[in-house]
PDB file of N, CA and C in Angstrom:
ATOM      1  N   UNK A   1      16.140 -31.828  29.516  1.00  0.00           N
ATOM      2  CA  UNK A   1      17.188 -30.844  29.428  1.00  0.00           C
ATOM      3  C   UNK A   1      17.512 -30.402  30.853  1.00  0.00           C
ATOM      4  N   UNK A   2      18.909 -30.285  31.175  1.00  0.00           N
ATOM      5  CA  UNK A   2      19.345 -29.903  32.733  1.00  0.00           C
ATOM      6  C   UNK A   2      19.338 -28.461  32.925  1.00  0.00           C
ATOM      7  N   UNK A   3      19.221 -28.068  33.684  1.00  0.00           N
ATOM      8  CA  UNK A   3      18.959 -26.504  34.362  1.00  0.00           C
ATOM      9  C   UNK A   3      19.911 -25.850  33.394  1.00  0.00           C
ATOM     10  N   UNK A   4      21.370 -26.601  33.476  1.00  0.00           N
ATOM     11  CA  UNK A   4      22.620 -25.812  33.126  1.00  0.00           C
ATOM     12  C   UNK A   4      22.469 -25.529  31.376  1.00  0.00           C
ATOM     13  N   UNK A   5      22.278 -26.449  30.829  1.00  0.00           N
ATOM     14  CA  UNK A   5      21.892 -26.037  29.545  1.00  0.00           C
ATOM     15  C   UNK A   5      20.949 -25.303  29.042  1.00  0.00           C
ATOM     16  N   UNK A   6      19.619 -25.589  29.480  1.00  0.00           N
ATOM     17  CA  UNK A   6      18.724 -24.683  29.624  1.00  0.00           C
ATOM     18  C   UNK A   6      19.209 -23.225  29.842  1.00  0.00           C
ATOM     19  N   UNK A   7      20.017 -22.793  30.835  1.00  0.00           N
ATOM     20  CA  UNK A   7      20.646 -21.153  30.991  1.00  0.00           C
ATOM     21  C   UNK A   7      21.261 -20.817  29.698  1.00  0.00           C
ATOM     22  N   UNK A   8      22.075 -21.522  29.071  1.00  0.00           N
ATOM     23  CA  UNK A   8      22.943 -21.285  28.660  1.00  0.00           C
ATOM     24  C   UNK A   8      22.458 -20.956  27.461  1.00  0.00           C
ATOM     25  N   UNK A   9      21.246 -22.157  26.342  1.00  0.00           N
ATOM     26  CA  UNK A   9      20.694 -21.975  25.497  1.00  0.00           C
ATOM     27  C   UNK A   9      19.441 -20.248  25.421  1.00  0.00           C
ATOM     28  N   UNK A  10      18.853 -19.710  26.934  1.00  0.00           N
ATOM     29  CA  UNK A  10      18.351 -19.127  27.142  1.00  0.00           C
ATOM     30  C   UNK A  10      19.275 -17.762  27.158  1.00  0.00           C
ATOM     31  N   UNK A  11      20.635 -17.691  27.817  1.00  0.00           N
ATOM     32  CA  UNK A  11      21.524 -16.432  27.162  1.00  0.00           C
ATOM     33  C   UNK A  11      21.874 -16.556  25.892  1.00  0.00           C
ATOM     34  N   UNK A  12      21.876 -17.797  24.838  1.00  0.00           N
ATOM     35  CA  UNK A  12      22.125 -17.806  24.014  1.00  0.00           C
ATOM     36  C   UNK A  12      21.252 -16.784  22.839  1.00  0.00           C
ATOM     37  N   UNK A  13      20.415 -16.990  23.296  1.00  0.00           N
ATOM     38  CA  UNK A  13      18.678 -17.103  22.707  1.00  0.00           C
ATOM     39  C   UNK A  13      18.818 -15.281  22.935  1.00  0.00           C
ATOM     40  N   UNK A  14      18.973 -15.115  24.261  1.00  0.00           N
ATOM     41  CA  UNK A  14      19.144 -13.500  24.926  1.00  0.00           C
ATOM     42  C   UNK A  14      20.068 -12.558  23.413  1.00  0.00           C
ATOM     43  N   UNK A  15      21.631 -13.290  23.625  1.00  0.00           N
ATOM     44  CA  UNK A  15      22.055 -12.724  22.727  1.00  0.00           C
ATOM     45  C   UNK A  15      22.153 -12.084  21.146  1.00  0.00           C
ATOM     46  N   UNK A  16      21.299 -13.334  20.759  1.00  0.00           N
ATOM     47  CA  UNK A  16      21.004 -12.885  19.280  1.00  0.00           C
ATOM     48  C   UNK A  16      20.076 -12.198  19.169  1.00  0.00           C
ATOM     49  N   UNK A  17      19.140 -11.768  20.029  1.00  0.00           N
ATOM     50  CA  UNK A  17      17.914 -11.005  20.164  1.00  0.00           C
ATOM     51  C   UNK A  17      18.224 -10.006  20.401  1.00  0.00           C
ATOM     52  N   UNK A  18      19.628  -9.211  21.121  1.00  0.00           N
ATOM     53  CA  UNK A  18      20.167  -7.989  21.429  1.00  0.00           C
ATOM     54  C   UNK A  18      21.150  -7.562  19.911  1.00  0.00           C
ATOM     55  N   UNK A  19      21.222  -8.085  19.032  1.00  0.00           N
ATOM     56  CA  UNK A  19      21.867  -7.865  17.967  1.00  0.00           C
ATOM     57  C   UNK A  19      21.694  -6.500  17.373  1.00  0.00           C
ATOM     58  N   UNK A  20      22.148  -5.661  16.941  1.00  0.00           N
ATOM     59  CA  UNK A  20      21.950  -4.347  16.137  1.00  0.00           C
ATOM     60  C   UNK A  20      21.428  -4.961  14.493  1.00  0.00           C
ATOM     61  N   UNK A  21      20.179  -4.923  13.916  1.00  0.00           N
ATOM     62  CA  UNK A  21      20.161  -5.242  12.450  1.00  0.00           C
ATOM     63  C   UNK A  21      19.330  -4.457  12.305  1.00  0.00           C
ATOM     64  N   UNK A  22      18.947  -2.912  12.520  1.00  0.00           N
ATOM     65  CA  UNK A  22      18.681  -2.085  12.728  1.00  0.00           C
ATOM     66  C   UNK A  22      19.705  -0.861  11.843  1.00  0.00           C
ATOM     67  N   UNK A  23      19.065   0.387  11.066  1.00  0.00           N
ATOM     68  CA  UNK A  23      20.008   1.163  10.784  1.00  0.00           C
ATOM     69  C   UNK A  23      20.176   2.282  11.987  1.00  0.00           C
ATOM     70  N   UNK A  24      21.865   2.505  11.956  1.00  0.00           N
ATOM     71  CA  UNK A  24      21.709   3.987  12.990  1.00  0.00           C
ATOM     72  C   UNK A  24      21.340   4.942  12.675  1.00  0.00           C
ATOM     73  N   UNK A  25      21.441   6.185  13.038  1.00  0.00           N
ATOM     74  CA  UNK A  25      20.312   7.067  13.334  1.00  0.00           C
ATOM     75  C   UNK A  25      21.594   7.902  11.746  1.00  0.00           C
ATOM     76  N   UNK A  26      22.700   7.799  11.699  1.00  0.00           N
ATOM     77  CA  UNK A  26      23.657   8.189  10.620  1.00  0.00           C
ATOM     78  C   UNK A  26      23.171   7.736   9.649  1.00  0.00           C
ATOM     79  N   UNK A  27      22.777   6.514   9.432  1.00  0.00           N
ATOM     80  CA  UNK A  27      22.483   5.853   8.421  1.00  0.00           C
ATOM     81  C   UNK A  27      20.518   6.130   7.919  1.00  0.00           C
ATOM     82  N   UNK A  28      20.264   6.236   8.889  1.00  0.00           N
ATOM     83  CA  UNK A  28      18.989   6.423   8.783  1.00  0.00           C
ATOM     84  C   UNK A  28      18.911   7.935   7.601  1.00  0.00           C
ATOM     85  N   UNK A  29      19.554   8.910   8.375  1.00  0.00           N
ATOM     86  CA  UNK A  29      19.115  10.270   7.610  1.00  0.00           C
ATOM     87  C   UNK A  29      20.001   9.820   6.065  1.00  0.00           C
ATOM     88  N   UNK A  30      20.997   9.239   6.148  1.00  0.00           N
ATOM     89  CA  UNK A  30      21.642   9.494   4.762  1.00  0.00           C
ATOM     90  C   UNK A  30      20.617   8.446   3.932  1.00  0.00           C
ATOM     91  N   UNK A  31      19.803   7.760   4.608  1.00  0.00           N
ATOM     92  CA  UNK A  31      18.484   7.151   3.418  1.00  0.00           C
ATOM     93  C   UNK A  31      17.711   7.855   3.377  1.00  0.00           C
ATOM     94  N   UNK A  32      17.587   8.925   4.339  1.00  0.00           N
ATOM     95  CA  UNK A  32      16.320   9.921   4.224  1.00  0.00           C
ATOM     96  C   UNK A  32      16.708  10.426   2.930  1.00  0.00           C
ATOM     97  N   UNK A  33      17.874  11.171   3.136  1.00  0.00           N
ATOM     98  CA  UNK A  33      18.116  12.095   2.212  1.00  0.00           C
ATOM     99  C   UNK A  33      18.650  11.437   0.470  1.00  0.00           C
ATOM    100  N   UNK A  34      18.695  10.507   0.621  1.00  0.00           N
ATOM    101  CA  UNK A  34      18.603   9.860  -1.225  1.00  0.00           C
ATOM    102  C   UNK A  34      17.496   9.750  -1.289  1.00  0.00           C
ATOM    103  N   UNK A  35      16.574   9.154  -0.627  1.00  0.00           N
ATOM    104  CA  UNK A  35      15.275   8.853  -0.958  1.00  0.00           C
ATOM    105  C   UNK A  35      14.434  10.861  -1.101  1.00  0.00           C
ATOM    106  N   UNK A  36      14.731  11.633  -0.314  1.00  0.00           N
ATOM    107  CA  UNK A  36      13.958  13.242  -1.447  1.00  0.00           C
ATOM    108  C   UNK A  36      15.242  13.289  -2.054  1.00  0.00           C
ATOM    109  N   UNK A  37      16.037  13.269  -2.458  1.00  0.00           N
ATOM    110  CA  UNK A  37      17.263  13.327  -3.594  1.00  0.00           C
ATOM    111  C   UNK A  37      16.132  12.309  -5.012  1.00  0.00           C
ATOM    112  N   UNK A  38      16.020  11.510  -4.852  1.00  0.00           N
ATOM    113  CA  UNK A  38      15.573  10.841  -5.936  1.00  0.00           C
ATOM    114  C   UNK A  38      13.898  11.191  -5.991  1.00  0.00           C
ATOM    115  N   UNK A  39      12.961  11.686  -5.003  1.00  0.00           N
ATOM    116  CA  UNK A  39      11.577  12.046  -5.424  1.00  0.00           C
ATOM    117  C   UNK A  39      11.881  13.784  -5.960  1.00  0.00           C
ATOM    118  N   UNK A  40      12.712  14.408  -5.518  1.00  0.00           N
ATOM    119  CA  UNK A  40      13.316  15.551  -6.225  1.00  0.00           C
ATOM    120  C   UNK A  40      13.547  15.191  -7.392  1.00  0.00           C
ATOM    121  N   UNK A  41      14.441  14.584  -8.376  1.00  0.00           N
ATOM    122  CA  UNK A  41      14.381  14.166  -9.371  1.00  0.00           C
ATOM    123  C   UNK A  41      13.957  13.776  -9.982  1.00  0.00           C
ATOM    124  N   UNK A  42      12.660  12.864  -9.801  1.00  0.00           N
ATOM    125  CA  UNK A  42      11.758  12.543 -10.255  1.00  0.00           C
ATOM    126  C   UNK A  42      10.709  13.218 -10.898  1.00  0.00           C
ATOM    127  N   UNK A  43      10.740  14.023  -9.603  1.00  0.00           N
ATOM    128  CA  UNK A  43       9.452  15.330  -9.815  1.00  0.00           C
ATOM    129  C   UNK A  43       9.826  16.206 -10.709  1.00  0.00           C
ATOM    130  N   UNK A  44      11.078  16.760 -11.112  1.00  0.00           N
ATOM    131  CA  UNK A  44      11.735  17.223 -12.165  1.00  0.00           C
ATOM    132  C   UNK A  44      11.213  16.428 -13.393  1.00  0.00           C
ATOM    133  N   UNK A  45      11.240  15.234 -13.520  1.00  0.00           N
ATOM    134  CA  UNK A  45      11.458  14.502 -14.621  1.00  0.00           C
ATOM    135  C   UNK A  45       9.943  14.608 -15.179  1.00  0.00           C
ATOM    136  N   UNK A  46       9.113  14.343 -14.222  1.00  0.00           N
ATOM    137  CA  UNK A  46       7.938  14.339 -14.400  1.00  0.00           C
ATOM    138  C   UNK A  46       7.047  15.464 -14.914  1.00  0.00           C
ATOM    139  N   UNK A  47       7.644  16.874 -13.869  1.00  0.00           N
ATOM    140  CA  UNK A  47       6.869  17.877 -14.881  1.00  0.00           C
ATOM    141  C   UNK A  47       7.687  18.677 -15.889  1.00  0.00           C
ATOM    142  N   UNK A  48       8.645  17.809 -16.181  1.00  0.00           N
ATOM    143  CA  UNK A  48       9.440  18.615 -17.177  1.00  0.00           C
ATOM    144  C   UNK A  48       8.270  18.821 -18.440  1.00  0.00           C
ATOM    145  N   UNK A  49       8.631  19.636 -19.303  1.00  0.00           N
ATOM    146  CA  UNK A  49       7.472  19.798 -20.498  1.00  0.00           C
ATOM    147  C   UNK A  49       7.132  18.618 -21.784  1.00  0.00           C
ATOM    148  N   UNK A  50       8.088  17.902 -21.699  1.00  0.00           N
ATOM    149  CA  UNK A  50       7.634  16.825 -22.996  1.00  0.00           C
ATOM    150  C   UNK A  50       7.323  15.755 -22.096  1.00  0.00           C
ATOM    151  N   UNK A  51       7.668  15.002 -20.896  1.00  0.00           N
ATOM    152  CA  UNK A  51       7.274  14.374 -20.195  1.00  0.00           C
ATOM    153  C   UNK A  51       5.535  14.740 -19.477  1.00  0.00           C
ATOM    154  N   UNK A  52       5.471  15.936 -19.333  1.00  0.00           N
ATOM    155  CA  UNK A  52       4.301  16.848 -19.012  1.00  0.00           C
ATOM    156  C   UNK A  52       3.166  16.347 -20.102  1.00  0.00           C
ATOM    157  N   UNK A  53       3.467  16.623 -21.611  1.00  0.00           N
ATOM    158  CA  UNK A  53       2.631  16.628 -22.177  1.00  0.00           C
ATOM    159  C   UNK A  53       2.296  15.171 -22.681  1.00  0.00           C
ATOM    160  N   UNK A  54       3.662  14.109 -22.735  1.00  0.00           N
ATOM    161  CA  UNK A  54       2.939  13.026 -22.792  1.00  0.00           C
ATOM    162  C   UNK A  54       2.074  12.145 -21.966  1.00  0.00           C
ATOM    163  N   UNK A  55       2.386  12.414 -20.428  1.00  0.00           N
ATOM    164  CA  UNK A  55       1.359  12.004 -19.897  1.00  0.00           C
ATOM    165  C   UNK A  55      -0.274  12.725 -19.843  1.00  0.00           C
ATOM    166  N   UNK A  56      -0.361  13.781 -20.362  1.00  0.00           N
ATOM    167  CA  UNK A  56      -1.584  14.402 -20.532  1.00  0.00           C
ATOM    168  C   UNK A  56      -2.138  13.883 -21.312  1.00  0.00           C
ATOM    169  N   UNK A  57      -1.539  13.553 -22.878  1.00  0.00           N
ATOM    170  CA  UNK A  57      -2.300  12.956 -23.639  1.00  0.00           C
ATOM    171  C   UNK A  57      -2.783  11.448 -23.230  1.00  0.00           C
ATOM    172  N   UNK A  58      -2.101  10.790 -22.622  1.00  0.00           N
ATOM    173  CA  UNK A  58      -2.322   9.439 -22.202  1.00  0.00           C
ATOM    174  C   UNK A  58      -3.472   9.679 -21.151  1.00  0.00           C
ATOM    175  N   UNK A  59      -3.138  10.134 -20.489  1.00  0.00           N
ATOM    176  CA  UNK A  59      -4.762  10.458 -19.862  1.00  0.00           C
ATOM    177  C   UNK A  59      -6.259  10.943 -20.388  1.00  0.00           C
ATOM    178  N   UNK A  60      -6.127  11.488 -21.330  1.00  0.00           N
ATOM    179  CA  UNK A  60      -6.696  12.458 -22.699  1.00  0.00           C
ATOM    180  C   UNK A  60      -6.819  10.957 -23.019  1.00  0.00           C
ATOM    181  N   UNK A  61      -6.263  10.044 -23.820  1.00  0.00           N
ATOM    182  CA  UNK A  61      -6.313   8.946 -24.546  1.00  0.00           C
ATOM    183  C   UNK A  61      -7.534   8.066 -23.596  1.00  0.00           C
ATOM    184  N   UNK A  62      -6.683   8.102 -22.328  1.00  0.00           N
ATOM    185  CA  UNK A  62      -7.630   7.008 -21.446  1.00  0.00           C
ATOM    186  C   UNK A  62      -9.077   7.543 -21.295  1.00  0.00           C
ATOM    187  N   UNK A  63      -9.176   8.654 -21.362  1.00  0.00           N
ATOM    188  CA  UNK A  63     -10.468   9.066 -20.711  1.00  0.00           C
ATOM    189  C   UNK A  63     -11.715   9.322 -21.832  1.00  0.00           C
ATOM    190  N   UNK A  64     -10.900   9.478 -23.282  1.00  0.00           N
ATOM    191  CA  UNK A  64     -11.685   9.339 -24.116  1.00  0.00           C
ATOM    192  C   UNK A  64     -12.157   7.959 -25.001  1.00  0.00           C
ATOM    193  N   UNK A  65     -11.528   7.231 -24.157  1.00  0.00           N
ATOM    194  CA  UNK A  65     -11.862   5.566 -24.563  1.00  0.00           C
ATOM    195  C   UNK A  65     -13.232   5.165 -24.756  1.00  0.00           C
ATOM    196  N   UNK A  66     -13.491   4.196 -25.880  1.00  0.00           N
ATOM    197  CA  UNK A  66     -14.794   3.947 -25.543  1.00  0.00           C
ATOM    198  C   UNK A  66     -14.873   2.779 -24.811  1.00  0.00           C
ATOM    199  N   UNK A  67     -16.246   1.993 -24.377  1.00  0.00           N
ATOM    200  CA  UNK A  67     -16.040   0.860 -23.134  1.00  0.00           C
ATOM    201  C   UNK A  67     -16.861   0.441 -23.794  1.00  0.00           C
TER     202      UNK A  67
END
C-alpha cells in the first residue's frame, strides 16, 4: 500500500470514529425523564391495593410451600 492511500484510508478511518451516535445532552434528559415517568407509574401500579394484595398472597403462597 503507497503512503498516499494509506493517509487517506487513515482520515478515512479518523472520520467515522468522530461520528456523533451518541445521545445529546436534550435527548439524554428527555430519556431520563420517561424512564421516572414510567418507574412512577409503575410504582403506582404496584402498590395500588388489589395489585398490593395479590402479590402478598403469592409470596404467602411461595413461602408456605412445601419442598
Amino acid at each position: 500500500m503507497n503512503t498516499k492511500a494509506a493517509w487517506t484510508r487513515l482520515r478515512g478511518l479518523a472520520v467515522r470514529m468522530r461520528r456523533d451516535t451518541g445521545m445529546v445532552t436534550s435527548e439524554y434528559a428527555m430519556g431520563i425523564i420517561a424512564a421516572v415517568a414510567f418507574a412512577v407509574l409503575l410504582y403506582e401500579v404496584v402498590t395500588s391495593g388489589q395489585v398490593k394484595t395479590e402479590l402478598q398472597n403469592i409470596v404467602k403462597r411461595a413461602l408456605s410451600a412445601r419442598m
